[in-house]
Protein backbone atom coordinates (compact mmCIF):
# COMPACT_ATOMS: atom_id res chain seq x y z
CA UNK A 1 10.47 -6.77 -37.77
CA UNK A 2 9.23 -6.97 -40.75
CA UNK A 3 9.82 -4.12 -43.78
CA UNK A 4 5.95 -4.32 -44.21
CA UNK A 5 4.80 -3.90 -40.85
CA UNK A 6 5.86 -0.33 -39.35
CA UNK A 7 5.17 1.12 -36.24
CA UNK A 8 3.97 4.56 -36.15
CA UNK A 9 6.62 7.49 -35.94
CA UNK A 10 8.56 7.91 -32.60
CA UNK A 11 7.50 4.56 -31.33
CA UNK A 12 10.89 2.99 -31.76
CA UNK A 13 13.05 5.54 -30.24
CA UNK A 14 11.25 5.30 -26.94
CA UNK A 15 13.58 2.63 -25.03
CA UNK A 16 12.11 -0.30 -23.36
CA UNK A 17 11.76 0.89 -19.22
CA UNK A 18 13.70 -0.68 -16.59
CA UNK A 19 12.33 -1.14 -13.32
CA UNK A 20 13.79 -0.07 -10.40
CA UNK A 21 15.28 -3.23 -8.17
CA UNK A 22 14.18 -4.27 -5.40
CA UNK A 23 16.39 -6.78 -4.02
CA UNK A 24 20.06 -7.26 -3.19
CA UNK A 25 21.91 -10.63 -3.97
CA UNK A 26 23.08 -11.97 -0.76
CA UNK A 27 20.81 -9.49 1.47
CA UNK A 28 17.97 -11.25 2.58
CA UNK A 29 16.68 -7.80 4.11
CA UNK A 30 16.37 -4.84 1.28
CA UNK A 31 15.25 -1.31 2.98
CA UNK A 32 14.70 -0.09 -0.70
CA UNK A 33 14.60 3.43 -0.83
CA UNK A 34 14.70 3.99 -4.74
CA UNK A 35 10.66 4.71 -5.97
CA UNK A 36 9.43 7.33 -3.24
CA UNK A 37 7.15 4.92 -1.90
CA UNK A 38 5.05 6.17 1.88
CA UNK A 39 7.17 3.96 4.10
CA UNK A 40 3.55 3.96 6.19
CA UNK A 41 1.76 2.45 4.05
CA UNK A 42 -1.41 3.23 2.91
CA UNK A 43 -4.81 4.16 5.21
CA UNK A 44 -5.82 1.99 7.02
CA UNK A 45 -9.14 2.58 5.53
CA UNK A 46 -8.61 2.48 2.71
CA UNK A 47 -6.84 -1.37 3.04
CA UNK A 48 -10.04 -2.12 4.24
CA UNK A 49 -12.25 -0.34 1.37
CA UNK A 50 -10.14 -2.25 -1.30
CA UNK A 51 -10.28 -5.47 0.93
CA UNK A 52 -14.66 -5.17 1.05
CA UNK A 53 -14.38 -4.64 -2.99
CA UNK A 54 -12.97 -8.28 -3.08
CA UNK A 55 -16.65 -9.49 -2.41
CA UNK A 56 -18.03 -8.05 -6.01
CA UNK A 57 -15.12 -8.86 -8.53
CA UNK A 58 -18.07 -10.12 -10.71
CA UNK A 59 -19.35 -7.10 -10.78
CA UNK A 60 -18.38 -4.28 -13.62
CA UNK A 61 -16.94 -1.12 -12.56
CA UNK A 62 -18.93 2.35 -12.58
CA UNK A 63 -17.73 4.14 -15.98
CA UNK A 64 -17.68 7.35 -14.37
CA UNK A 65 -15.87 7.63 -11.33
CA UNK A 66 -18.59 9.65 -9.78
CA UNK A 67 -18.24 8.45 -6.02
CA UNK A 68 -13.94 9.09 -6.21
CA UNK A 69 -14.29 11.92 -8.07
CA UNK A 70 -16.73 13.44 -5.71
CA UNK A 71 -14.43 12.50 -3.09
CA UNK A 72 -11.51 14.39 -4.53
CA UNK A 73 -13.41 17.65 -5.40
CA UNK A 74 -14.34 17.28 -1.55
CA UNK A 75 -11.44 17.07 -0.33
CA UNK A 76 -9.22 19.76 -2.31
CA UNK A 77 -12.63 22.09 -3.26
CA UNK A 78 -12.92 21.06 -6.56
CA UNK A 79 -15.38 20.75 -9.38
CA UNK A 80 -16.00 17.16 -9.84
CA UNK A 81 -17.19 17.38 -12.99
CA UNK A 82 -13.99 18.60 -14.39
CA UNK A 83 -11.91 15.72 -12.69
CA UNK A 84 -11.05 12.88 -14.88
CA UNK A 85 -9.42 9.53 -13.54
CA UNK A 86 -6.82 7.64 -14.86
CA UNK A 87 -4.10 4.40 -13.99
CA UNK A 88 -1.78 6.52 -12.38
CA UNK A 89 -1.41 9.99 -13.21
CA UNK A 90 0.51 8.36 -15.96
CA UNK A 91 -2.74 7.46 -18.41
CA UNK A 92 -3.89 11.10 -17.31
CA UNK A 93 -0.33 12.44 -19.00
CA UNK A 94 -0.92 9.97 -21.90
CA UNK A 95 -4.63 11.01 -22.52
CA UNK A 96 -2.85 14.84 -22.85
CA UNK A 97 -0.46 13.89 -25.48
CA UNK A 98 -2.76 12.01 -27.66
CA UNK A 99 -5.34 14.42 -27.88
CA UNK A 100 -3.58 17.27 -28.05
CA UNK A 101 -0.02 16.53 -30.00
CA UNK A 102 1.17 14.63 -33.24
CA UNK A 103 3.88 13.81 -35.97
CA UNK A 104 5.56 17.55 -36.11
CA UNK A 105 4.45 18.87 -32.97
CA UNK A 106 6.92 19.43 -30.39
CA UNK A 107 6.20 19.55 -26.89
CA UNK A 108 8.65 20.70 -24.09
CA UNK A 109 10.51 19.01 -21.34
CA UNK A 110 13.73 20.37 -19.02
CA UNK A 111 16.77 18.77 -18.36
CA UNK A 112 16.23 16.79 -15.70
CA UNK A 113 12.51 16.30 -15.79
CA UNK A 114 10.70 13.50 -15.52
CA UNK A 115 11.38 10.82 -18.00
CA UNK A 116 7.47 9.81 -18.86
CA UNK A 117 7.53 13.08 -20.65
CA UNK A 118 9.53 12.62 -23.64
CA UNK A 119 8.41 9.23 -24.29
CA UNK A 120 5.01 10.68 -24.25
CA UNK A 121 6.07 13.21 -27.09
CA UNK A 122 7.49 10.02 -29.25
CA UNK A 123 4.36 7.77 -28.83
CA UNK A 124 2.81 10.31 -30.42
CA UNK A 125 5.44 10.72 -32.61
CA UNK A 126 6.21 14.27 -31.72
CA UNK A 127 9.39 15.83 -31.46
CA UNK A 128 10.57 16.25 -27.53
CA UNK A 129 12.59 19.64 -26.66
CA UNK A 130 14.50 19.50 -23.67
CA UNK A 131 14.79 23.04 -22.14
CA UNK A 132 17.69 23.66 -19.28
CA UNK A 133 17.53 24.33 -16.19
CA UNK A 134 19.34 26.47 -13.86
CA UNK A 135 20.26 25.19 -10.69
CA UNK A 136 18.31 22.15 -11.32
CA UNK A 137 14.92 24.52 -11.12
CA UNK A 138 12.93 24.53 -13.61
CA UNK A 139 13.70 28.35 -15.63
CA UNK A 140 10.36 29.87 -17.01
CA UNK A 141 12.36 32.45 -19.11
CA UNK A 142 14.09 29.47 -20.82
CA UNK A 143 10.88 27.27 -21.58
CA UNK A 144 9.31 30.46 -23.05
CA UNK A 145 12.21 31.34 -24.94
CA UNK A 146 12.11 27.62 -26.17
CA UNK A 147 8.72 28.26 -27.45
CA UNK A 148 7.88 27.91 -31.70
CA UNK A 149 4.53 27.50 -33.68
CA UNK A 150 5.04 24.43 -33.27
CA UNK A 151 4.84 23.73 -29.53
CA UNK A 152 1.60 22.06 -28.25
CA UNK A 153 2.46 20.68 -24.82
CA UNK A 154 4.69 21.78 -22.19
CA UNK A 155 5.11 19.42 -19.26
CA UNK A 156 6.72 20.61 -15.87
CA UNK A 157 6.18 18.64 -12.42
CA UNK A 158 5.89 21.01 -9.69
CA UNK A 159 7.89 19.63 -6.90
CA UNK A 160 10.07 18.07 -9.20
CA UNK A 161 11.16 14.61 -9.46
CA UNK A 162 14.16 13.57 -9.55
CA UNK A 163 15.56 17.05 -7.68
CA UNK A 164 12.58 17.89 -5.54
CA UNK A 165 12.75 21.16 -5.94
CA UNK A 166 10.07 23.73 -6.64
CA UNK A 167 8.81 26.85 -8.54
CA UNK A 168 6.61 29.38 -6.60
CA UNK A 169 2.87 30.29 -7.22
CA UNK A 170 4.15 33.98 -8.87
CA UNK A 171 6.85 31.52 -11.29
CA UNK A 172 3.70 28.99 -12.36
CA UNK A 173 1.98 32.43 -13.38
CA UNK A 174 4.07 33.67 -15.61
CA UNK A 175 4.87 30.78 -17.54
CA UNK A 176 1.20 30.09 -17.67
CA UNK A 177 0.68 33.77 -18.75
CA UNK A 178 3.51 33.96 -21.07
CA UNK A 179 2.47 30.53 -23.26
CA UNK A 180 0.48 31.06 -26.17
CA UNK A 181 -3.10 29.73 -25.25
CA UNK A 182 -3.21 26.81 -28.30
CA UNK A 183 0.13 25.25 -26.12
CA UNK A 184 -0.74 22.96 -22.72
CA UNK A 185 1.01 23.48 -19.77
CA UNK A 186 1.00 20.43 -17.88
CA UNK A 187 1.14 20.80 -13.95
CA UNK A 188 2.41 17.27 -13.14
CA UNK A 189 1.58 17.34 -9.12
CA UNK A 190 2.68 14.13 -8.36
CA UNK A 191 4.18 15.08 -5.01
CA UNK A 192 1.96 18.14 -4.03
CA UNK A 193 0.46 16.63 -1.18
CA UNK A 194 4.11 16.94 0.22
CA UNK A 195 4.82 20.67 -0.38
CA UNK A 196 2.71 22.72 2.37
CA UNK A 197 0.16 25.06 1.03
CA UNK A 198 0.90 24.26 -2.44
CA UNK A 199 -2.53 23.56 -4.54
CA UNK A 200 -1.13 21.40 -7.19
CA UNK A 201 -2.15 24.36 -9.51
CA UNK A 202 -5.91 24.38 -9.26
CA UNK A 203 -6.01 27.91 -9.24
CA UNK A 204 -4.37 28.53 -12.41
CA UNK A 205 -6.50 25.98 -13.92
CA UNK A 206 -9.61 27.93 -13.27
CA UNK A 207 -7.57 31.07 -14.49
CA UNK A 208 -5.73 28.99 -17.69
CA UNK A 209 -8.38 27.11 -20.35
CA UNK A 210 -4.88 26.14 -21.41
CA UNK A 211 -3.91 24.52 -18.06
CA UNK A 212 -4.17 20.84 -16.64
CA UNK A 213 -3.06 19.20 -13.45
CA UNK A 214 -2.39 15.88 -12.44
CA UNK A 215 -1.97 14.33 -9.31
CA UNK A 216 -1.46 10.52 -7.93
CA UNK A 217 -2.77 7.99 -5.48
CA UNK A 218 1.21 6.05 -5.27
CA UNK A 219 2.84 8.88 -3.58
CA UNK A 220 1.20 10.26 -0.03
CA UNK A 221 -1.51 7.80 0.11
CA UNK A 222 0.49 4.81 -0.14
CA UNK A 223 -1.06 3.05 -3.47
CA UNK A 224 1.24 2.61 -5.53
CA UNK A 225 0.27 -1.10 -6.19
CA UNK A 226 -2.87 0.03 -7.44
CA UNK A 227 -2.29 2.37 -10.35
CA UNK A 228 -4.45 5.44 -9.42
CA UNK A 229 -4.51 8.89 -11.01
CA UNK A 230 -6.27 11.92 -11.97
CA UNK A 231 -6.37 14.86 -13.48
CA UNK A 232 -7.88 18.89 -13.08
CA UNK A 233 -8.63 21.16 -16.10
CA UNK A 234 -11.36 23.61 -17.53
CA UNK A 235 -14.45 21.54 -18.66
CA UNK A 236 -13.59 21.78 -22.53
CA UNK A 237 -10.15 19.70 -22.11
CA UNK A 238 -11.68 17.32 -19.86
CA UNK A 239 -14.48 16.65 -22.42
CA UNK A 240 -11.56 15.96 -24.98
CA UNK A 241 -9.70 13.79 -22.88
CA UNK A 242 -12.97 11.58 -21.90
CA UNK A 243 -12.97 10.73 -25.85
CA UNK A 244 -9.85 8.58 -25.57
CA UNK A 245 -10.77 7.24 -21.63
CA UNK A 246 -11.08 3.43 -21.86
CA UNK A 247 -14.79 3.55 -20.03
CA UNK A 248 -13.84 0.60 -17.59
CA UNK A 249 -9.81 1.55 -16.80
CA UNK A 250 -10.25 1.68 -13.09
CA UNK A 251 -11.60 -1.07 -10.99
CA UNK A 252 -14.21 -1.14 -8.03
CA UNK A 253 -11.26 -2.06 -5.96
CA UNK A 254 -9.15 1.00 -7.44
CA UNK A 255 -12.06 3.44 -6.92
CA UNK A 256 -12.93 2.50 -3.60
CA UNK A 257 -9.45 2.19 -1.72
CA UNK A 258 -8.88 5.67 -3.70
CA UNK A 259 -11.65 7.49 -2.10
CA UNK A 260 -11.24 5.97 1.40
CA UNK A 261 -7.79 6.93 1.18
CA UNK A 262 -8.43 10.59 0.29
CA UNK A 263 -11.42 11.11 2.99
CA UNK A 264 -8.92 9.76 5.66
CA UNK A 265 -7.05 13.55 5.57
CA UNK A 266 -5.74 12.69 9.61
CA UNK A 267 -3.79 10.30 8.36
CA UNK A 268 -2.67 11.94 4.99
CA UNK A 269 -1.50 15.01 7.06
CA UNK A 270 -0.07 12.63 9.68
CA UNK A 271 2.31 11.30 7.02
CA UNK A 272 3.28 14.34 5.63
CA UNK A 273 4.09 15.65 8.71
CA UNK A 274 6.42 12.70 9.24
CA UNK A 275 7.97 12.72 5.89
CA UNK A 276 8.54 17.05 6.60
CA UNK A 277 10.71 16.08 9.93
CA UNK A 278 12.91 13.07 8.33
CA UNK A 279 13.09 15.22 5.49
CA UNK A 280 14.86 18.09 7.18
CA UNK A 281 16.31 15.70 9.49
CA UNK A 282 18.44 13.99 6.93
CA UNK A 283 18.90 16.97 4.75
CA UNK A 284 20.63 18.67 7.34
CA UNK A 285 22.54 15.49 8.67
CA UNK A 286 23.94 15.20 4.45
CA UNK A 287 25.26 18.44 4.31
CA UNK A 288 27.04 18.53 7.64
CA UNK A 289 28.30 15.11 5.98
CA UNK A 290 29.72 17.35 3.06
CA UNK A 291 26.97 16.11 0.52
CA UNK A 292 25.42 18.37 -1.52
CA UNK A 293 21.53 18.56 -1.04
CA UNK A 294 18.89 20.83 -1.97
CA UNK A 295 16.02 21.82 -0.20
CA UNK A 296 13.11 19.73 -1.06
CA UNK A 297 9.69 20.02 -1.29
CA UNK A 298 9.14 16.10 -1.89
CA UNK A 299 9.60 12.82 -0.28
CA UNK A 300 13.08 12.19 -1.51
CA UNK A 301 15.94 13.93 -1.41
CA UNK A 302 18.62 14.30 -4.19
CA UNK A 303 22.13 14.02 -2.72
CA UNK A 304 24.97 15.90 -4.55
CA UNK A 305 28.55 13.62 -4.54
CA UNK A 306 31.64 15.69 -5.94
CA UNK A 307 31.45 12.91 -8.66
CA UNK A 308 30.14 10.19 -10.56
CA UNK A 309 32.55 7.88 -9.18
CA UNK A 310 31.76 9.27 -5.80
CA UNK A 311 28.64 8.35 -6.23
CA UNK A 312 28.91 5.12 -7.43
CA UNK A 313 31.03 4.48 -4.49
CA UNK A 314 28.09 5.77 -1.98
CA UNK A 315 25.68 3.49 -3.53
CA UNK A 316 27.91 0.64 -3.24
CA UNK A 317 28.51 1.00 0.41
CA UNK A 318 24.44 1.30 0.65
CA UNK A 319 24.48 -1.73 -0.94
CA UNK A 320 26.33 -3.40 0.86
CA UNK A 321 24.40 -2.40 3.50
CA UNK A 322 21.01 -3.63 2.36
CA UNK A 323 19.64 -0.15 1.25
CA UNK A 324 18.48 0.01 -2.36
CA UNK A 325 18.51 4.18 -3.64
CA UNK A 326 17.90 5.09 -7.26
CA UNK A 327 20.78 6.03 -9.23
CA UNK A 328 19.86 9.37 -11.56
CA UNK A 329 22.15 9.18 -14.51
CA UNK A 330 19.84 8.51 -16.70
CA UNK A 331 17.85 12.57 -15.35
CA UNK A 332 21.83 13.66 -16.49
CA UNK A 333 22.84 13.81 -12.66
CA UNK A 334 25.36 11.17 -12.64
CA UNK A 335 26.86 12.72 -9.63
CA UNK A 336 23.87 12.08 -8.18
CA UNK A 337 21.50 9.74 -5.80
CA UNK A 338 17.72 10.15 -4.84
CA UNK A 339 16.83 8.84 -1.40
CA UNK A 340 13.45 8.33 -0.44
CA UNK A 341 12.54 9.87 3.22
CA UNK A 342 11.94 6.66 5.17
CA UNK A 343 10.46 6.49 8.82
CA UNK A 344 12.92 7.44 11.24
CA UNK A 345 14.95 3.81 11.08
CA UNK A 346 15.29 4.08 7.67
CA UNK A 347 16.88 7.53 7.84
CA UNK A 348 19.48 6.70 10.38
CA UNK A 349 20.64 4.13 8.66
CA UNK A 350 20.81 6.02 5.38
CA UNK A 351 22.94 8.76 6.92
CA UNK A 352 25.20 6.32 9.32
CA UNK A 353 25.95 4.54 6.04
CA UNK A 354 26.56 7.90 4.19
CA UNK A 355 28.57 9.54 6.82
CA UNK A 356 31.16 6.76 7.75
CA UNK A 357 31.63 6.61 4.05
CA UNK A 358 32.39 10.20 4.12
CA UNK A 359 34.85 9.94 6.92
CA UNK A 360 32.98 11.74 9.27
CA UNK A 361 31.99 9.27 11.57
């Protein structure tokens, strides 16, 4: 590059991202179990809102989202107007950072959280602060403790990815009462729809000017391939964040499969009822296979090796298999591998494959 033309601060330590792989040389089958996709699929309705959008791609999208947005507040008992929709929940996170952080800010992240978060703090060229964890839970007493004058932003997701674990309603409290109220706590709510009776943390954003949640379409409802997220906060952030909104970043196509696919709650809680038995299923079945598993509140499970090398050695044999998991050393679990809860198939398999590797079958 040349010595003349700089990017701003931050922007070159974020690495360039790696997708996750999707096929296997030699396998002409891949079950890929490595991005927490809803092995069902989307809605069925919502296949065929995004199919009847096809007939108007000449047409502009609506600016304001009104139609999803109403559908979301709907469905969770929300104030529409304070909803704001993004491309993924990932814009929504990016729209937080840029409004609210900057060169010599510092915003907070834990040890194994998820990695969107500091590369958000560089683009913005602020200064990420990774907080530990204990027991791979996020520890409230350690992010406050972590707190200076110079914390704006404080992102958590709540289940977590890549561990899937979770901190209760009373935990979210505290932290939210403890942080001063110029610093952002982020609720990233990614998997909520999979942890029962969890709000996402709407009620401590109508208790908190200070807090935001955001929640996705690629998780529960299957549309990943789409790019669809949003966002919850007190009316004053939202109006802030609307200021850096591109006015036409979600299509017709976007906006309609999205709202089909939240009004079609039968079949949402028909998958998450699924993903709750395979889950347990093939918890239990790892540990009885001597791995190392945590209870999650997710759609994945991370599965504990007594090593690195162990590990590598369990993903090899999945390989060879033709199931594709996602390797975590890069979240500093190198001992580590998250498994997304297939259908019922896909979770025998995983745990045949696991447990003759183990020796115990």
């Amino acid at each position: 590059m040349s010595s003349i033309i700089q990017p701003q601060p931050g922007i070159m330590n974020i690495a360039l991202y790696v997708s996750g792989e999707s096929r296997l040389e030699g396998q002409a089958e891949v079950l890929k179990l490595s991005a927490n996709e809803n092995p069902y699929g989307p809605s069925p309705q919502a296949r065929e809102a995004y199919v009847r959008a096809a007939q108007a791609l000449h047409r502009y999208p609506a600016t304001d989202h009104a139609p999803l947005r109403a559908a979301i507040a709907e469905v969770h008992g929300l104030d529409a107007d304070r909803i704001i929709c993004g491309v993924g929940s990932d814009e929504v996170l990016q729209f937080i950072a840029q409004c609210f952080a900057g060169p010599g800010d510092e915003v907070i992240t834990t040890h194994h959280g998820f990695s969107m978060y500091p590369i958000l703090a560089h683009s913005v060229g602020a200064r990420p602060v990774e907080v530990a964890e204990t027991d791979r839970v996020v520890d409230v007493d350690k992010i406050l403790a972590a707190v200076t004058a110079r914390t704006r932003i404080v992102f958590i997701a709540n289940p977590a990815n890549p561990t899937g674990t979770m901190l209760p309603q009373d935990a979210l409290r505290k932290l939210a009462e403890g942080l001063p109220p110029a610093v952002i706590l982020v609720l990233d709510g990614a998997y909520a729809e999979f942890a029962e009776g969890y709000d996402g943390g709407a009620r401590l954003v109508d208790l908190f000017p200070n807090v935001v949640m955001t929640r996705t379409f690629s998780k529960i409802y299957g549309l990943g391939g789409l790019r669809i997220g949003w966002g919850y906060a007190q009316r004053d952030v939202i109006d802030v964040l609307a200021r850096v909104r591109q006015p036409f970043n979600l299509s017709n196509g976007q906006m309609d499969a999205a709202e089909a696919a939240v009004r079609d709650t039968e079949y949402t809680g028909r998958c998450r009822r699924e993903n709750a038995v395979w889950r347990e299923w093939l918890r239990n079945g790892l540990v009885q296979a001597g791995v190392g598993c945590d209870v999650s509140h997710t759609n994945f499970l991370l599965a504990r090796f007594d090593s690195p090398d162990e590990a590598d050695a369990a993903d090899g044999a999945l390989r060879a298999a033709g199931i594709l998991v996602r390797k975590v050393a890069g979240y500093k679990l190198p001992d580590c591998l998250r498994i997304t809860v297939g259908d019922e198939q896909a979770c025998r398999r995983i745990l045949d494959v696991i447990a003759r590797h183990k020796g115990v079958r």
